[in-house]
Protein backbone atom coordinates (compact mmCIF):
# COMPACT_ATOMS: atom_id res chain seq x y z
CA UNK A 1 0.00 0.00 0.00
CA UNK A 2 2.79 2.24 0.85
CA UNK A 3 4.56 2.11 -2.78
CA UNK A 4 1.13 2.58 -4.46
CA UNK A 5 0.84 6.12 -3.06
CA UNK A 6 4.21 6.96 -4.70
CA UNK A 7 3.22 9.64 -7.55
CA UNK A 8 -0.18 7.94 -8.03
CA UNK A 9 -2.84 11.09 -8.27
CA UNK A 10 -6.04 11.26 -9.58
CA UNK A 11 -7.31 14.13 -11.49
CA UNK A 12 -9.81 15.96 -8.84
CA UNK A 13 -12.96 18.03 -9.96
CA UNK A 14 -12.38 21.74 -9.61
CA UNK A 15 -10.13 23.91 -11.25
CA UNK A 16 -7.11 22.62 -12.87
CA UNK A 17 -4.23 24.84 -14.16
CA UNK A 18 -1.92 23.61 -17.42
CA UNK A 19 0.96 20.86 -16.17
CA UNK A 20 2.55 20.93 -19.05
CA UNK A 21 5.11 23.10 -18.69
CA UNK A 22 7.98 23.72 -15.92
CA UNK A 23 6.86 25.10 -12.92
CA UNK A 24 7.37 28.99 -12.32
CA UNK A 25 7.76 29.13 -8.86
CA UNK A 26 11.02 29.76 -6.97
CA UNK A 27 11.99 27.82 -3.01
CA UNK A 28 12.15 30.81 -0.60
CA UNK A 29 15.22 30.84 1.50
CA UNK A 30 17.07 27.43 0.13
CA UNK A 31 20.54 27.75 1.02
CA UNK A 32 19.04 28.79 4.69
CA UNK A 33 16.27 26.23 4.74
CA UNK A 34 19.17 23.35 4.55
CA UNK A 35 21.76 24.61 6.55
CA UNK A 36 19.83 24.81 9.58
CA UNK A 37 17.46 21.36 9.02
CA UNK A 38 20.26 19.84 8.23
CA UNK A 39 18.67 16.45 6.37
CA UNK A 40 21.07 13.91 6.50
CA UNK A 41 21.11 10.54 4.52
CA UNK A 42 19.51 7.60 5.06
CA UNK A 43 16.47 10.00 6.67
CA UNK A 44 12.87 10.18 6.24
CA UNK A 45 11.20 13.82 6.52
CA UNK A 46 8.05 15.15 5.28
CA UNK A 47 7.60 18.06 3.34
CA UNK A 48 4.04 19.57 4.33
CA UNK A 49 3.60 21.90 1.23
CA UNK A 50 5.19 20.17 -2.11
CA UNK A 51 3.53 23.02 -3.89
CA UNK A 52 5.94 22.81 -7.43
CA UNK A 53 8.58 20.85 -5.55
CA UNK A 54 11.11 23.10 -5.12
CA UNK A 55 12.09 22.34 -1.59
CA UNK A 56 11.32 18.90 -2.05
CA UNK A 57 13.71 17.90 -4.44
CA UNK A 58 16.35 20.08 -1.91
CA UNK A 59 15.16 17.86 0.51
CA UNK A 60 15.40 14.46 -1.75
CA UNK A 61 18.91 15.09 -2.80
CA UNK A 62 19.95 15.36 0.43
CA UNK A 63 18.37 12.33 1.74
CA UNK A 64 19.75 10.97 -1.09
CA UNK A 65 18.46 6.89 -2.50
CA UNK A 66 18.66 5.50 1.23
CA UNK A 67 16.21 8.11 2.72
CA UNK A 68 12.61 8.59 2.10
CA UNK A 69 10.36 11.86 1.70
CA UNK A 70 6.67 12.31 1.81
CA UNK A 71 5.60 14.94 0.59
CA UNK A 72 1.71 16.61 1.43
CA UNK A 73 -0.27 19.28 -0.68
CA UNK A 74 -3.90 19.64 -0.24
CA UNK A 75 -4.05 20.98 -4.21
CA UNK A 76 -3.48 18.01 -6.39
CA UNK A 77 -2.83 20.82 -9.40
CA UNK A 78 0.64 20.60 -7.47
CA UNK A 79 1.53 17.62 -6.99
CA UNK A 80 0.94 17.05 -11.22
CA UNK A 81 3.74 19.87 -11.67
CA UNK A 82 6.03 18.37 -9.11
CA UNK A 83 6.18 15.27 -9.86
CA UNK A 84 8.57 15.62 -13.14
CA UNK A 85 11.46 17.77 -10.88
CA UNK A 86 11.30 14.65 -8.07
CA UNK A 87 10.81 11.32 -10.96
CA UNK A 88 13.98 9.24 -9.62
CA UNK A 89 13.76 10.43 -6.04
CA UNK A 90 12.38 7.84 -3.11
CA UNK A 91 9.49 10.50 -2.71
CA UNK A 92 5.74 9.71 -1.63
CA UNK A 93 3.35 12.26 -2.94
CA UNK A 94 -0.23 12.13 -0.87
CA UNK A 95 -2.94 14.69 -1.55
CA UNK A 96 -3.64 15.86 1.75
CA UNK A 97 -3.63 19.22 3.71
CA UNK A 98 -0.72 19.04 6.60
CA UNK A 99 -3.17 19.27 9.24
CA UNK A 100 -3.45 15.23 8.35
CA UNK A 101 -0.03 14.95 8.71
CA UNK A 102 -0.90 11.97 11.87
CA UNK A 103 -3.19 9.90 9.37
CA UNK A 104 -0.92 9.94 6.58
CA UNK A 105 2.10 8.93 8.23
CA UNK A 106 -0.12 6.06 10.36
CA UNK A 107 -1.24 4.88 6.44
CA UNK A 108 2.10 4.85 5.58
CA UNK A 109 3.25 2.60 8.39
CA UNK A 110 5.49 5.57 10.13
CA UNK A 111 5.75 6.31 13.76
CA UNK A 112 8.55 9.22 13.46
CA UNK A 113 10.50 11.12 11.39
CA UNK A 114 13.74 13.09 11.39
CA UNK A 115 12.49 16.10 10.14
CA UNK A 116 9.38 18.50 8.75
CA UNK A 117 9.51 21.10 6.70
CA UNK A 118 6.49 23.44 5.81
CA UNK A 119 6.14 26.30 3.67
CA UNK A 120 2.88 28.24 4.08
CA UNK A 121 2.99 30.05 1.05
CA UNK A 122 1.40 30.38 -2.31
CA UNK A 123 3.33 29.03 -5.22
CA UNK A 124 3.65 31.48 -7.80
CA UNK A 125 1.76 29.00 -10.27
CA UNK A 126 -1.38 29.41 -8.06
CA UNK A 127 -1.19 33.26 -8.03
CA UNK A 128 -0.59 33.91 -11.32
CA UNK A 129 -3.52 31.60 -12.30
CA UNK A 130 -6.53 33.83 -12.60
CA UNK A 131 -9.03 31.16 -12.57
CA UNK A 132 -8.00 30.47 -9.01
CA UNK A 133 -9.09 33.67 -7.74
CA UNK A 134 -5.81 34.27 -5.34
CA UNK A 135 -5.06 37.38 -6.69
CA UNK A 136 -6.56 40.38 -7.70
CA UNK A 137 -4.05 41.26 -10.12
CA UNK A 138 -6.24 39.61 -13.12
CA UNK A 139 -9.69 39.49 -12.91
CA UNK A 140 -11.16 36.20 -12.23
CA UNK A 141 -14.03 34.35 -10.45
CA UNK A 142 -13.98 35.25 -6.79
CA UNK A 143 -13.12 31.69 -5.89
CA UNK A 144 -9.78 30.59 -3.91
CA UNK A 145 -9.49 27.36 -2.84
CA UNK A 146 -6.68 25.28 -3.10
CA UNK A 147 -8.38 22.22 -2.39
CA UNK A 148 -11.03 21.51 -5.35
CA UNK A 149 -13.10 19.08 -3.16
CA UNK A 150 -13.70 22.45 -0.60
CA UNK A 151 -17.27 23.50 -0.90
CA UNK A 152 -16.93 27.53 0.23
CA UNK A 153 -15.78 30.03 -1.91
CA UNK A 154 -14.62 33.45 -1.27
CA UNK A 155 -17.75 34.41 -3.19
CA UNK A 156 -19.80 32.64 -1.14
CA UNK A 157 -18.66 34.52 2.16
CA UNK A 158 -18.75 37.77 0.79
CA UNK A 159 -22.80 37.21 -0.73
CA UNK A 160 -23.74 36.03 2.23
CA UNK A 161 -22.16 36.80 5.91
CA UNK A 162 -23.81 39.87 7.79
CA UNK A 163 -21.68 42.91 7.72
CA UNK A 164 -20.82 42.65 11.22
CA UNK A 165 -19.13 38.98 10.48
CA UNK A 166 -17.12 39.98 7.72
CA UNK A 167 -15.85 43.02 9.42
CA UNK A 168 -14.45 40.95 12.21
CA UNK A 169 -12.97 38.50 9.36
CA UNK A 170 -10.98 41.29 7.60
CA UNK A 171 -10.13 42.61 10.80
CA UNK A 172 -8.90 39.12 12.23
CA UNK A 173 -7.92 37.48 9.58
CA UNK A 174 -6.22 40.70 7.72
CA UNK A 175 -5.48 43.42 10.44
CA UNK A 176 -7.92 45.57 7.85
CA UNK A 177 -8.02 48.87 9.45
CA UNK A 178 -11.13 49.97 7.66
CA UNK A 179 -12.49 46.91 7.75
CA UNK A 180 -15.94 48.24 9.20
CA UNK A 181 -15.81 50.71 6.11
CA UNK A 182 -15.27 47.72 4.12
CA UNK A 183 -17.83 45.39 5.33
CA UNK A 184 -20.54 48.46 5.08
CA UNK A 185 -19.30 49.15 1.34
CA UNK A 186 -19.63 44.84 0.03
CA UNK A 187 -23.27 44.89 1.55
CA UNK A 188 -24.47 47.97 0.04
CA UNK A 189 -23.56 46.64 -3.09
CA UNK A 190 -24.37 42.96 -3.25
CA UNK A 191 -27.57 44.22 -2.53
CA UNK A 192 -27.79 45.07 -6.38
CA UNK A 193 -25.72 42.48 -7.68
CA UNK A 194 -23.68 40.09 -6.02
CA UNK A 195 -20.08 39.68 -6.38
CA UNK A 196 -18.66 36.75 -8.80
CA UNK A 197 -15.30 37.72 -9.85
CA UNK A 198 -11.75 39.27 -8.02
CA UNK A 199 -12.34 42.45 -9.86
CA UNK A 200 -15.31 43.71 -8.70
CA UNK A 201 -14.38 42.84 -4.99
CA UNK A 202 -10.87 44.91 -5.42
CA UNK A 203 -12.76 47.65 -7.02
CA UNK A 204 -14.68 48.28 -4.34
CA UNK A 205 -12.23 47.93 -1.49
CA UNK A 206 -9.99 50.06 -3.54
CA UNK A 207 -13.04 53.31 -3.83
CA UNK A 208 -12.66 52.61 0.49
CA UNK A 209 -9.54 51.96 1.37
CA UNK A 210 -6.46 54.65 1.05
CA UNK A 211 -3.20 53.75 -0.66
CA UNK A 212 -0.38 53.41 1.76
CA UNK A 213 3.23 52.62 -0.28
CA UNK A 214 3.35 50.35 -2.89
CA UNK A 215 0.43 47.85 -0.75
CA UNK A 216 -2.32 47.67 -2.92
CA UNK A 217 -5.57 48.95 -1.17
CA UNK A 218 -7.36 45.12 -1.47
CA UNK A 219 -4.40 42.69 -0.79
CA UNK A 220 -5.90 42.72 3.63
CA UNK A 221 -9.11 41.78 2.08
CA UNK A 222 -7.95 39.25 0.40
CA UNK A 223 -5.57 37.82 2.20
CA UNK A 224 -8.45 37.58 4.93
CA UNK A 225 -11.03 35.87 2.62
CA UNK A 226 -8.59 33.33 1.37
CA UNK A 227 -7.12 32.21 5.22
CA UNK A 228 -11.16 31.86 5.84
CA UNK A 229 -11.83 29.73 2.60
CA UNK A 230 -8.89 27.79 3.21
CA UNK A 231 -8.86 27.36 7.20
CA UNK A 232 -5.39 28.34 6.62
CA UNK A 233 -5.04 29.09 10.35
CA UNK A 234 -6.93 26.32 11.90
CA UNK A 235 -4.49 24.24 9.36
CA UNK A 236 -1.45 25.66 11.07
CA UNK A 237 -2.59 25.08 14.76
CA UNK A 238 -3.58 21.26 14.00
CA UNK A 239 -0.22 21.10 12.59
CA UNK A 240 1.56 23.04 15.24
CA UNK A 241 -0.18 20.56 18.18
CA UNK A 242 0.41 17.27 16.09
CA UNK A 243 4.13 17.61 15.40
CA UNK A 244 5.55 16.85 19.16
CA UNK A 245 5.05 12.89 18.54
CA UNK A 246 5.75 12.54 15.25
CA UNK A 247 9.33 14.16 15.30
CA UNK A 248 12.06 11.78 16.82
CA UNK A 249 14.40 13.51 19.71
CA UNK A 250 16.90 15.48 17.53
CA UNK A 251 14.40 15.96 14.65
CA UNK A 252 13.98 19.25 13.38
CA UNK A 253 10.99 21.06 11.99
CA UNK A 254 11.03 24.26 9.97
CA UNK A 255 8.16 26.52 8.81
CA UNK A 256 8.58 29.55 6.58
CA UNK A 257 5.65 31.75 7.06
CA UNK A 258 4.53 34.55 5.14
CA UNK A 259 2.51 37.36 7.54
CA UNK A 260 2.47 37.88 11.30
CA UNK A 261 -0.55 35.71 11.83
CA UNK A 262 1.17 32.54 11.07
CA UNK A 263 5.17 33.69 12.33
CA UNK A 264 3.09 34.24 16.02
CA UNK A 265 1.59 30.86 15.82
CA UNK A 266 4.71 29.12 15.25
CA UNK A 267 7.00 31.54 17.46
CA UNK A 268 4.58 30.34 20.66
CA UNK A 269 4.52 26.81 19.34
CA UNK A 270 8.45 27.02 19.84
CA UNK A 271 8.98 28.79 23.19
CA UNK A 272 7.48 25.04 24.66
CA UNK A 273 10.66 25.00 25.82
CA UNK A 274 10.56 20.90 27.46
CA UNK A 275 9.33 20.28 23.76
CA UNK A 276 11.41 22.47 21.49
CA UNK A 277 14.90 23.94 21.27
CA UNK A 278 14.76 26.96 18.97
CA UNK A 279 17.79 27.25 16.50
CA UNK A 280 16.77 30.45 15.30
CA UNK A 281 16.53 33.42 17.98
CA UNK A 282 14.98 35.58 15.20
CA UNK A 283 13.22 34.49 11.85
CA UNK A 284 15.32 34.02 9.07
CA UNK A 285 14.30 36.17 5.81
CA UNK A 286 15.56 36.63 2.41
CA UNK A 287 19.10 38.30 1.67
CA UNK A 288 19.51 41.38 -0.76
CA UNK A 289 20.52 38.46 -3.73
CA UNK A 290 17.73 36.31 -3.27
CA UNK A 291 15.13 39.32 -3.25
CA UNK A 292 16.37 40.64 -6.43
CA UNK A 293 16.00 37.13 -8.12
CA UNK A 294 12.71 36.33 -6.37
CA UNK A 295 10.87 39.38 -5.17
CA UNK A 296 8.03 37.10 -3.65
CA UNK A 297 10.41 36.03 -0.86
CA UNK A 298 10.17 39.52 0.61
CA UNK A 299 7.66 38.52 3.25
CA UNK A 300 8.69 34.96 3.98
CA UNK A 301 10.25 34.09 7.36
CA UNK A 302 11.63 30.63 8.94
CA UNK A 303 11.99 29.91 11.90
CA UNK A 304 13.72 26.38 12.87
CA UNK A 305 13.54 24.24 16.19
CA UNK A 306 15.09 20.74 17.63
CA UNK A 307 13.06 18.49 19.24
CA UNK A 308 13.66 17.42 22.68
CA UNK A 309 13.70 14.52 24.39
CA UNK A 310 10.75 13.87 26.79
CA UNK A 311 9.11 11.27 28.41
CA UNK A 312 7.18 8.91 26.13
CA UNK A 313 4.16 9.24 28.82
CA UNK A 314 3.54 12.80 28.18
CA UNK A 315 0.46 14.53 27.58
CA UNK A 316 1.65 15.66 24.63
CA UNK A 317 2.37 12.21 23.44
CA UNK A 318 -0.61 10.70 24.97
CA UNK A 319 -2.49 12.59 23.02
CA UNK A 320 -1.15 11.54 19.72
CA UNK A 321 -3.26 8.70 19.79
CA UNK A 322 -6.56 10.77 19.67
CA UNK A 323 -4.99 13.04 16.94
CA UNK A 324 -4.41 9.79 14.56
CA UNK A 325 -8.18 8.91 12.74
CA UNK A 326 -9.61 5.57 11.95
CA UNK A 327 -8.55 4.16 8.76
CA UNK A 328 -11.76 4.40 7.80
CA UNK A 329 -11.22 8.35 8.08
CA UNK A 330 -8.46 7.79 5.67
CA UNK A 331 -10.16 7.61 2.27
CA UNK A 332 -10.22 11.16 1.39
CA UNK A 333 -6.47 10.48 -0.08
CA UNK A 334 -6.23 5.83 0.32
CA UNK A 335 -8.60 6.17 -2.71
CA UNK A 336 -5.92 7.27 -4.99
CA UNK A 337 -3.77 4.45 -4.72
């Protein structure tokens, strides 16, 4: 069962961008990214976010033919583009969100790892596709998800929450400081027609919200809808809770996030101090070289810890065992193989 998950993916309803041709997308923070995980032959990590497979085939040369990576990505778009840059590689692909991270290693027949590396940002292949909805830089329908099978859309939260709910979202979710203004502005006009495409929404944030710098007025908005359609934070905070059992003493795990919403979440998840032992005091972030070849790796951050031994009677490891589903709950990705 194990080998049949290796690069076996069916297509998925939903949107589907073009696979055939290389991935756009650059790794954020590479050379930084290795030298403090520090993967080591013979190893078997997890990458959380394949996304075009950038980090994973970092991660697979490293490990090298004696070591083994699974890698996770809850858009199966993805997983089609990586799998060319990691053929040859021992390399699992699942279609699965990292918040599943327990089930899919029980499936696969793995109690530990040495190491887990997640990147919580977009690829560039899913921003610049307008059919997604991501971005407001093209107009396109008012949609992102990354996972096809998801039901909500960004449409459907902005037709149909009260004004009051989706001025806390943009406030929580995107620190919005007119979200109120916002909120008041959507209603009043969904009342004549409703939104359907990234265009309209960005037009109207944009008549609301002032131009600070080179931000665009509707990228809060967004960034709030999208963390709501994908429960991008929820996500993060399953992840954050499950790791402690699945990473062997001496394993390390390193996230790169992207805004402060997820660096605070994985900053606290850190400081457990009889847990973790943090090898970076500060985030790391892009040097002046890697922003002028990749501009999008302006806003990423990593921050890297060790795992600690503890005892195996913990709470934290006790409660592994209620974090790991039925294998019955495990069809959402067994299906494909």
């Amino acid at each position: 069962m194990v080998t049949s998950l290796a690069f076996l993916l069916t297509q998925l309803p939903g949107h589907r961008m073009s696979t055939d041709r290389e991935a756009r997308h650059q790794a954020v923070l590479p050379r930084e990214t290795l030298q403090l995980l520090d993967p080591q032959p013979g190893e078997t990590w997890v990458d959380c976010t394949v996304g075009a497979g950038g980090h994973a085939r970092l991660l697979a040369e490293r490990l090298g033919p004696t070591g083994r990576l699974i890698g996770l990505d809850q858009d199966p778009t993805m997983l089609d583009l990586a799998r060319p840059r990691l053929a040859g590689w021992p390399v699992t692909l699942v279609p699965a969100n990292f918040d599943q991270l327990p089930s899919v290693l029980a499936r696969l027949g793995i109690a530990q790892v040495e190491g887990v590396l997640a990147d919580l940002g977009f690829a560039s292949d899913q921003m610049d596709e307008a059919t997604r909805g991501l971005s407001f830089r093209e107009d396109g329908p008012l949609d992102m998800r990354l996972d096809p099978q998801s039901t909500v859309r960004a449409a459907d939260l902005v037709n149909t929450l009260s004004e009051s709910a989706l001025a806390d979202l943009f406030w929580e979710y995107g620190e919005e400081r007119y979200s109120r203004r916002v909120a008041r502005r959507i209603v009043e006009r969904r009342q004549t027609v409703p939104f359907s495409t990234t265009g309209e929404l960005a037009e109207v944030v944009r008549r609301c919200v002032p131009r600070t710098g080179g931000i665009d007025p509707a990228t809060r908005v967004f960034q709030a809808l999208r963390i709501a359609v994908n429960d991008e934070l929820g996500a993060l905070d399953r992840l954050l809770a499950a790791l402690p059992p699945l990473v062997k003493p001496g394993g390390r795990v390193g996230i790169i996030s992207f805004h402060s919403l997820e660096d605070r979440r994985v900053k606290q998840a850190f400081r457990q101090r009889e847990l973790w032992q943090p090898l970076t005091k500060k985030p790391v972030q892009a040097d002046a070289d890697e922003l002028a070849r990749n501009p999008r790796a302006r806003s990423a951050k990593l921050r890297v810890a060790r795992r600690r031994a503890t005892n195996p009677d913990s709470a934290s490891d006790r409660c592994f065992q209620q974090l790991v589903p039925t294998c019955s709950s495990l069809n959402a990705y067994g299906d494909h193989g």
